[in-house]
N, C-alpha and C. Protein backbone atom coordinates (compact mmCIF):
# COMPACT_ATOMS: atom_id res chain seq x y z
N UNK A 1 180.51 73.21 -162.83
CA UNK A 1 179.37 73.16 -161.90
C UNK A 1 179.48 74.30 -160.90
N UNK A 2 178.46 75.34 -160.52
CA UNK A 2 178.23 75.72 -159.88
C UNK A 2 177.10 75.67 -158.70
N UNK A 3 178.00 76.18 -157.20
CA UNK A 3 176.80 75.32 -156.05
C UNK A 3 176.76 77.37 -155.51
N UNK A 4 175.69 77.40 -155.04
CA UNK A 4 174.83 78.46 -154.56
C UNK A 4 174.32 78.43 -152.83
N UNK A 5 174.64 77.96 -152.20
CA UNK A 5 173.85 78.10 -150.58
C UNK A 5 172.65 79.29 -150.40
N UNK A 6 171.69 79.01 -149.48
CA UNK A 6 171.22 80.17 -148.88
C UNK A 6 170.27 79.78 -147.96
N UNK A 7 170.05 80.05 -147.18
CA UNK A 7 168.65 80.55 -145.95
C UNK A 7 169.09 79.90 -144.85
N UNK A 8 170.72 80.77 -144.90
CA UNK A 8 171.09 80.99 -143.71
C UNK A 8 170.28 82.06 -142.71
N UNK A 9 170.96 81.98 -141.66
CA UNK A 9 170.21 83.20 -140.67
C UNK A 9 170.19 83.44 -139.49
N UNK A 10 170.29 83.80 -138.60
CA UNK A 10 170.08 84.24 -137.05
C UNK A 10 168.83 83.32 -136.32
N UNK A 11 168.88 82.48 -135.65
CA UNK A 11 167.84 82.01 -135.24
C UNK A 11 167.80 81.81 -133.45
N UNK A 12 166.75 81.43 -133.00
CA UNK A 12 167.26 81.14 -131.20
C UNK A 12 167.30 79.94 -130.93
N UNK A 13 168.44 79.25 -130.34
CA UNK A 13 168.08 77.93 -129.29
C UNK A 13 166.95 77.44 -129.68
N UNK A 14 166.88 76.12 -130.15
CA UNK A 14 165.45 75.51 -130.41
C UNK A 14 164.94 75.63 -131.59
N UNK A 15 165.26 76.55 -132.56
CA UNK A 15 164.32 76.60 -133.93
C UNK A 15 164.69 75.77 -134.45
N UNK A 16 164.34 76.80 -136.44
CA UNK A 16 164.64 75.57 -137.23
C UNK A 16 165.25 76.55 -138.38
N UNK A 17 166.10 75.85 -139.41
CA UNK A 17 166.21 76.54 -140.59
C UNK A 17 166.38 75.41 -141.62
N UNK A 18 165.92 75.84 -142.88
CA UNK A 18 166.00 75.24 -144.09
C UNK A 18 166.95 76.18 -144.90
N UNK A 19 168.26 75.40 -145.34
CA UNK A 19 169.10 75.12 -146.34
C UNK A 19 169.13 74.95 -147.04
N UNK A 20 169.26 75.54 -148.58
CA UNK A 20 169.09 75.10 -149.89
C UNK A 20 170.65 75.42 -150.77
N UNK A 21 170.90 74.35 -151.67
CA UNK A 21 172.28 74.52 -152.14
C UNK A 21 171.58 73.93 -153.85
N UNK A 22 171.96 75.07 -154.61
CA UNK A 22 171.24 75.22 -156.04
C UNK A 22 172.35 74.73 -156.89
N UNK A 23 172.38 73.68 -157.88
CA UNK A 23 173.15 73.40 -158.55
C UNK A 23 172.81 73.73 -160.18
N UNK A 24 174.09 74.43 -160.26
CA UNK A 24 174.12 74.65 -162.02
C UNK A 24 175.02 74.76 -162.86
N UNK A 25 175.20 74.12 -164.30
CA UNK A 25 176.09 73.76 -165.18
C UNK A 25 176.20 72.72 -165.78
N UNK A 26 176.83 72.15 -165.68
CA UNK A 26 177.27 70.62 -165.92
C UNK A 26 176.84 69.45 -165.14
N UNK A 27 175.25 69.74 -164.21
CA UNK A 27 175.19 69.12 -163.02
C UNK A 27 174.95 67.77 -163.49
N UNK A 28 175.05 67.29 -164.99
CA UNK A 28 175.22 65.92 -165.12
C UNK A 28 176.03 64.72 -164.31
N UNK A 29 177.05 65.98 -163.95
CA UNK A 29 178.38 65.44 -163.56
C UNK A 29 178.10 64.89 -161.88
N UNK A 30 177.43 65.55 -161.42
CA UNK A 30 177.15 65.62 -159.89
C UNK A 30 176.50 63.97 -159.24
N UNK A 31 176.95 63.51 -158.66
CA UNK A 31 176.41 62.57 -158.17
C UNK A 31 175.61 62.76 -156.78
N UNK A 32 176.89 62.35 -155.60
CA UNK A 32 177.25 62.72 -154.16
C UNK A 32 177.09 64.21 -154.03
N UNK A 33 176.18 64.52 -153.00
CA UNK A 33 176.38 66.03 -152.66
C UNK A 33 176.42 65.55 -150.99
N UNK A 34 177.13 66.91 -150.14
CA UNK A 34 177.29 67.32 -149.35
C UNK A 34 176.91 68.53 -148.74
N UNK A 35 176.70 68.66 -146.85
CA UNK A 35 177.20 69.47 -146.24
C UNK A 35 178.01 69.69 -145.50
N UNK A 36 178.97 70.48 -145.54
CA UNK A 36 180.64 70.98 -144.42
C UNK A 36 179.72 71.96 -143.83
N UNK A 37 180.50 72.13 -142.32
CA UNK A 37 180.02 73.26 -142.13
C UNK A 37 181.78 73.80 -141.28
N UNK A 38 181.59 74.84 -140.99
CA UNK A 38 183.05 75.22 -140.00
C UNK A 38 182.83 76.60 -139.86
N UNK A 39 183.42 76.35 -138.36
CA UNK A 39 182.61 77.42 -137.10
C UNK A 39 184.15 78.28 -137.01
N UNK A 40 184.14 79.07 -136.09
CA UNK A 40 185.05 80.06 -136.20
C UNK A 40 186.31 79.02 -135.88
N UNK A 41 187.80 79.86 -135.65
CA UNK A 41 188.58 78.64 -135.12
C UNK A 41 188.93 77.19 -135.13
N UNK A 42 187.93 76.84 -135.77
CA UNK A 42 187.78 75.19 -136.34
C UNK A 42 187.78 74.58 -137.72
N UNK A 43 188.25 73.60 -137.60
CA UNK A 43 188.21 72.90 -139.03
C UNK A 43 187.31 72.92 -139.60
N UNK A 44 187.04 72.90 -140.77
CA UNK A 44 185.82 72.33 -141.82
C UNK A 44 184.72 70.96 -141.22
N UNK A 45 183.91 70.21 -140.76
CA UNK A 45 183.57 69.28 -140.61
C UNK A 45 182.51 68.67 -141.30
N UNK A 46 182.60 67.39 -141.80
CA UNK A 46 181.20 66.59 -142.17
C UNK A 46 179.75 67.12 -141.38
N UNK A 47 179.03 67.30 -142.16
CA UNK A 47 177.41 67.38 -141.54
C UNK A 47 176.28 65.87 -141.87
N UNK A 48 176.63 65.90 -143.36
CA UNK A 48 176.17 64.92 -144.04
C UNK A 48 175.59 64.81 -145.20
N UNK A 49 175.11 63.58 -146.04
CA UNK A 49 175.82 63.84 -147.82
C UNK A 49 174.32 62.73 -147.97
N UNK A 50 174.12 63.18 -149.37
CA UNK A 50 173.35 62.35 -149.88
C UNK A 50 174.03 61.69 -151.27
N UNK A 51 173.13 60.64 -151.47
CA UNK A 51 174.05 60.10 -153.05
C UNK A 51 172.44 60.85 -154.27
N UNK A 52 172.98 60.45 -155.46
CA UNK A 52 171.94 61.30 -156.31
C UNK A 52 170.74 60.51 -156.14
N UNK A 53 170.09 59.32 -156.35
CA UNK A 53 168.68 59.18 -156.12
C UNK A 53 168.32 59.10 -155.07
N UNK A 54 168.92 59.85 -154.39
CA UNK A 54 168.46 60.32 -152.50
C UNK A 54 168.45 58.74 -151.59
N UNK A 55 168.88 57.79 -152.10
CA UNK A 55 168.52 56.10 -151.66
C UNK A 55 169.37 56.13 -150.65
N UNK A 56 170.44 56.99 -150.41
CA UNK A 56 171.57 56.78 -149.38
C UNK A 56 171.79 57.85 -148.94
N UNK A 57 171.56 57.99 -147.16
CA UNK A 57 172.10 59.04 -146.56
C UNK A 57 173.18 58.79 -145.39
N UNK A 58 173.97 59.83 -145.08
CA UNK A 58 175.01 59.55 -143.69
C UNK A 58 174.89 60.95 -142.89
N UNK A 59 174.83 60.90 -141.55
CA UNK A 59 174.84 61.89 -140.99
C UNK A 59 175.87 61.90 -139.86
N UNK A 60 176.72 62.85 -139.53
CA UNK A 60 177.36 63.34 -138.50
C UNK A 60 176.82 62.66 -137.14
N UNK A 61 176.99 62.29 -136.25
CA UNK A 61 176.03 61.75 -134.95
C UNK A 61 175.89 63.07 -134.31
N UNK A 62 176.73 64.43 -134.30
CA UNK A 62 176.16 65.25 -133.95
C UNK A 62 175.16 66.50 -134.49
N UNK A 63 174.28 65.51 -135.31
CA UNK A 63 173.01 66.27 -135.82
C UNK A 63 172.09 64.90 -136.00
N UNK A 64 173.02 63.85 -135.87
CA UNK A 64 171.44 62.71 -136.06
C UNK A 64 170.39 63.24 -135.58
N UNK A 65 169.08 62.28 -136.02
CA UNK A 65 167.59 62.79 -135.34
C UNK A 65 167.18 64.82 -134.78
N UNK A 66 168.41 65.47 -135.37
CA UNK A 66 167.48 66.80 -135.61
C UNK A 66 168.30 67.09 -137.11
N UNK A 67 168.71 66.75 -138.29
CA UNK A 67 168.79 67.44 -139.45
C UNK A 67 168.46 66.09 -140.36
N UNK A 68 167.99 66.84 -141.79
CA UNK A 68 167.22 66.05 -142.79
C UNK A 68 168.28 66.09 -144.01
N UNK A 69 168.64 65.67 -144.88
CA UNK A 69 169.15 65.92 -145.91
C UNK A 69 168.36 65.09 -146.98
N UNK A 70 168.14 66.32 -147.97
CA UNK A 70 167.38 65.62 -149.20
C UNK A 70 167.50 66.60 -150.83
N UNK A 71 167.28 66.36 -151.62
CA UNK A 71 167.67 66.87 -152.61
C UNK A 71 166.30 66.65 -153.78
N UNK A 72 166.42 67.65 -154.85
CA UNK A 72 165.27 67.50 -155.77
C UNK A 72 166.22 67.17 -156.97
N UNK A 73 166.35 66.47 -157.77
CA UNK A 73 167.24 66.55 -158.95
C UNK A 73 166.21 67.06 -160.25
N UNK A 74 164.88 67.57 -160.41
CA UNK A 74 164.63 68.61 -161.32
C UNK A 74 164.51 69.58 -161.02
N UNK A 75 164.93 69.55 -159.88
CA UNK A 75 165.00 71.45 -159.78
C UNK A 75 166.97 71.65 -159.19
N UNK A 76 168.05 70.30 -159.07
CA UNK A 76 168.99 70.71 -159.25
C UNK A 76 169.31 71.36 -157.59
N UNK A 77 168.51 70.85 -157.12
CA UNK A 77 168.54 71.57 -155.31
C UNK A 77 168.82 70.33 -154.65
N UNK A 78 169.98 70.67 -153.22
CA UNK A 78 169.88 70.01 -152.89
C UNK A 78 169.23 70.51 -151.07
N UNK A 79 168.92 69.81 -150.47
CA UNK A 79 168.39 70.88 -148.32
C UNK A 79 168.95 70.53 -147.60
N UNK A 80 168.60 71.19 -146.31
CA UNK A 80 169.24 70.49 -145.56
C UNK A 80 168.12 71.39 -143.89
N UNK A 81 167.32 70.64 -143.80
CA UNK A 81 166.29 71.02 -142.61
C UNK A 81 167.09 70.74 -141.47
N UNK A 82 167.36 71.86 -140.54
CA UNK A 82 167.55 71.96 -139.51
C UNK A 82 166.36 71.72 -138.27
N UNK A 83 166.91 71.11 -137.66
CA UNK A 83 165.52 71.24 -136.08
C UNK A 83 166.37 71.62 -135.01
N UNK A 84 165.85 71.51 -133.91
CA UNK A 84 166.18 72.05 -132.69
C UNK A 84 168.05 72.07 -132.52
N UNK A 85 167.90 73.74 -133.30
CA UNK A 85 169.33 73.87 -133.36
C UNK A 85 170.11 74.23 -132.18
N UNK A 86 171.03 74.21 -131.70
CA UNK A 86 171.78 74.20 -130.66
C UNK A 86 173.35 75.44 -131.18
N UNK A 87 173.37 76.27 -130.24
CA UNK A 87 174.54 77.21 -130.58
C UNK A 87 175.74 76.79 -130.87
N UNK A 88 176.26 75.47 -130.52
CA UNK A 88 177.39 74.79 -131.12
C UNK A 88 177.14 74.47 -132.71
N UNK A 89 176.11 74.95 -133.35
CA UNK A 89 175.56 74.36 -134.63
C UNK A 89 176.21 75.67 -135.39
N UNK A 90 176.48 76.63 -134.84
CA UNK A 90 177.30 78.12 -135.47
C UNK A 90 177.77 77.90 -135.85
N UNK A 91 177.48 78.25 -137.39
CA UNK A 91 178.86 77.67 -138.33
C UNK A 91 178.49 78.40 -139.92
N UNK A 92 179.51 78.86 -140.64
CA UNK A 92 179.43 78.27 -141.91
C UNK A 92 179.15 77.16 -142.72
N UNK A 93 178.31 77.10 -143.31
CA UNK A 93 177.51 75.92 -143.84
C UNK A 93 177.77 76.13 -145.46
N UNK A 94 178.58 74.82 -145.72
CA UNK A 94 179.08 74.71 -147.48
C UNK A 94 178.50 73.25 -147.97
N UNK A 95 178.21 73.45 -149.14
CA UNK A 95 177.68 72.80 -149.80
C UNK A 95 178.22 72.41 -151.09
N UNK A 96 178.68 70.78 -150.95
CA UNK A 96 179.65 70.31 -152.03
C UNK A 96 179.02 69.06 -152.70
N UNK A 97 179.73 69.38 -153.96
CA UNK A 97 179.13 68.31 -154.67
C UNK A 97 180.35 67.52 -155.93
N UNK A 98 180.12 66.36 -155.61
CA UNK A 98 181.47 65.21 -156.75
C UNK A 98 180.84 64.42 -157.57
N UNK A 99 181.11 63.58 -158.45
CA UNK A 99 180.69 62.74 -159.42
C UNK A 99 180.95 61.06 -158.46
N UNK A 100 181.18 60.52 -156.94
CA UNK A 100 181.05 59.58 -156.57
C UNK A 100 179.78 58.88 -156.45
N UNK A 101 179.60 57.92 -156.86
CA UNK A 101 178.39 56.97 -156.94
C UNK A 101 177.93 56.68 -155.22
N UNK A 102 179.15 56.59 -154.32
CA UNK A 102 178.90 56.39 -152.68
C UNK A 102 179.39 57.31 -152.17
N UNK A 103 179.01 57.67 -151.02
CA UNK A 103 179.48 58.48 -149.62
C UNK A 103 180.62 58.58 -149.52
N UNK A 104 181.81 59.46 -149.65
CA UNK A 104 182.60 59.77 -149.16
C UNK A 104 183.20 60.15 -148.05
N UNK A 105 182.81 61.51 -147.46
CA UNK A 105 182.81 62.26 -146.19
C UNK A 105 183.71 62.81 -146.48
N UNK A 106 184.77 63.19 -146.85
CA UNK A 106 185.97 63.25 -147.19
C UNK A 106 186.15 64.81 -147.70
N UNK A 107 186.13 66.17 -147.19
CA UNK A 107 185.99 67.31 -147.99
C UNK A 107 186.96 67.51 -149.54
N UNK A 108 188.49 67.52 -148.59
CA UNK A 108 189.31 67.23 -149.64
C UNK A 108 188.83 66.71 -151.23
N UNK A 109 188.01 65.69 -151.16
CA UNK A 109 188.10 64.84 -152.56
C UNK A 109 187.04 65.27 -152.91
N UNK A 110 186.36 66.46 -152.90
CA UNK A 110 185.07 66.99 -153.54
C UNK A 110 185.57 68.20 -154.41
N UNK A 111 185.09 68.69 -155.85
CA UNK A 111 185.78 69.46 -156.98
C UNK A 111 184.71 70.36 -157.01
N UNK A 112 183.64 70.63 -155.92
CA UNK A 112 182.65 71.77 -156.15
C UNK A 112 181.80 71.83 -155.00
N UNK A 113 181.97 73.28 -154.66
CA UNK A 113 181.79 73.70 -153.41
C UNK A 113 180.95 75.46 -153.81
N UNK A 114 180.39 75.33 -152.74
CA UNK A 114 179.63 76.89 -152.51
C UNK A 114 180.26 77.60 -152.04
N UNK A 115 179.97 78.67 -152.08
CA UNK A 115 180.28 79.82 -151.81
C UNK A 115 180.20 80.15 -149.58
N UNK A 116 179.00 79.24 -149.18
CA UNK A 116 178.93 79.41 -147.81
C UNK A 116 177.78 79.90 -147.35
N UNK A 117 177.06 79.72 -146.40
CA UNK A 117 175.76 80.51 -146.14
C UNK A 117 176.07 80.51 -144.19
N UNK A 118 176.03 81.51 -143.52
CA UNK A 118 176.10 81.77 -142.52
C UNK A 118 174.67 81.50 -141.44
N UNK A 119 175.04 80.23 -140.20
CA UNK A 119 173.69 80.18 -139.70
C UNK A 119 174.37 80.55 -137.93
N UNK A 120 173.50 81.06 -137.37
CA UNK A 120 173.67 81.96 -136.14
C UNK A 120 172.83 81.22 -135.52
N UNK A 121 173.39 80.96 -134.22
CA UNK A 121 172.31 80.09 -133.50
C UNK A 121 172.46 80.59 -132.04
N UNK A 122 171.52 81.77 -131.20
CA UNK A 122 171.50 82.56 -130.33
C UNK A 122 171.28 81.78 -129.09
N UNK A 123 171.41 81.82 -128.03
CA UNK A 123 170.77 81.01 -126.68
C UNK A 123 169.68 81.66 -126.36
């Protein structure tokens, strides 16, 4: 399985960006997908994960009520809508995906990961 990120970007205090993480290969295999994100100096952290018929989501409390997570499974995509982003939101943004039926959170125990998409969040 291969995961793809992109539409990262430079944005100001307050916008928005949409996230897309493209899955391809074997995405039979894929159940649970995720977003990590990790900012300079810092660990990797949970953002938040969907399961495959989108029926179950978990989010970080520090993005509740401004980020969306949702996924298309015929087009093999999974998003991740940003809203009123905040400069602590600077981060590398990865996008992982496992064969678990439930939520994990857990980066470690995920066997497919992106490459990374860079989001800039200016004051």
């Amino acid at each position: 399985v291969q995961l793809v990120e992109s539409g990262g970007g430079l944005v100001q205090a307050g916008g928005s960006l949409r996230l897309s993480c493209a899955a391809s290969g074997n995405t039979f295999s894929i159940n649970t997908m995720d977003w990590y994100r990790q900012a300079p100096g810092k660990q990797r952290e949970f953002v938040a994960a969907i399961t495959s018929g989108g029926g179950s989501t978990n989010y970080a409390d520090s993005v509740k009520g401004r980020f969306t997570i949702s996924r298309d499974n015929a087009k093999n995509t999974m998003y991740l809508e940003m809203n009123n982003l905040r400069p602590e939101d600077t981060a590398v943004y990865y996008c992982a995906a496992d064969a678990y039926p439930v939520i994990v959170k857990v980066a470690d125990r995920y066997s497919y990961w992106g490459q990374g998409t860079q989001v800039t969040v200016s004051l």
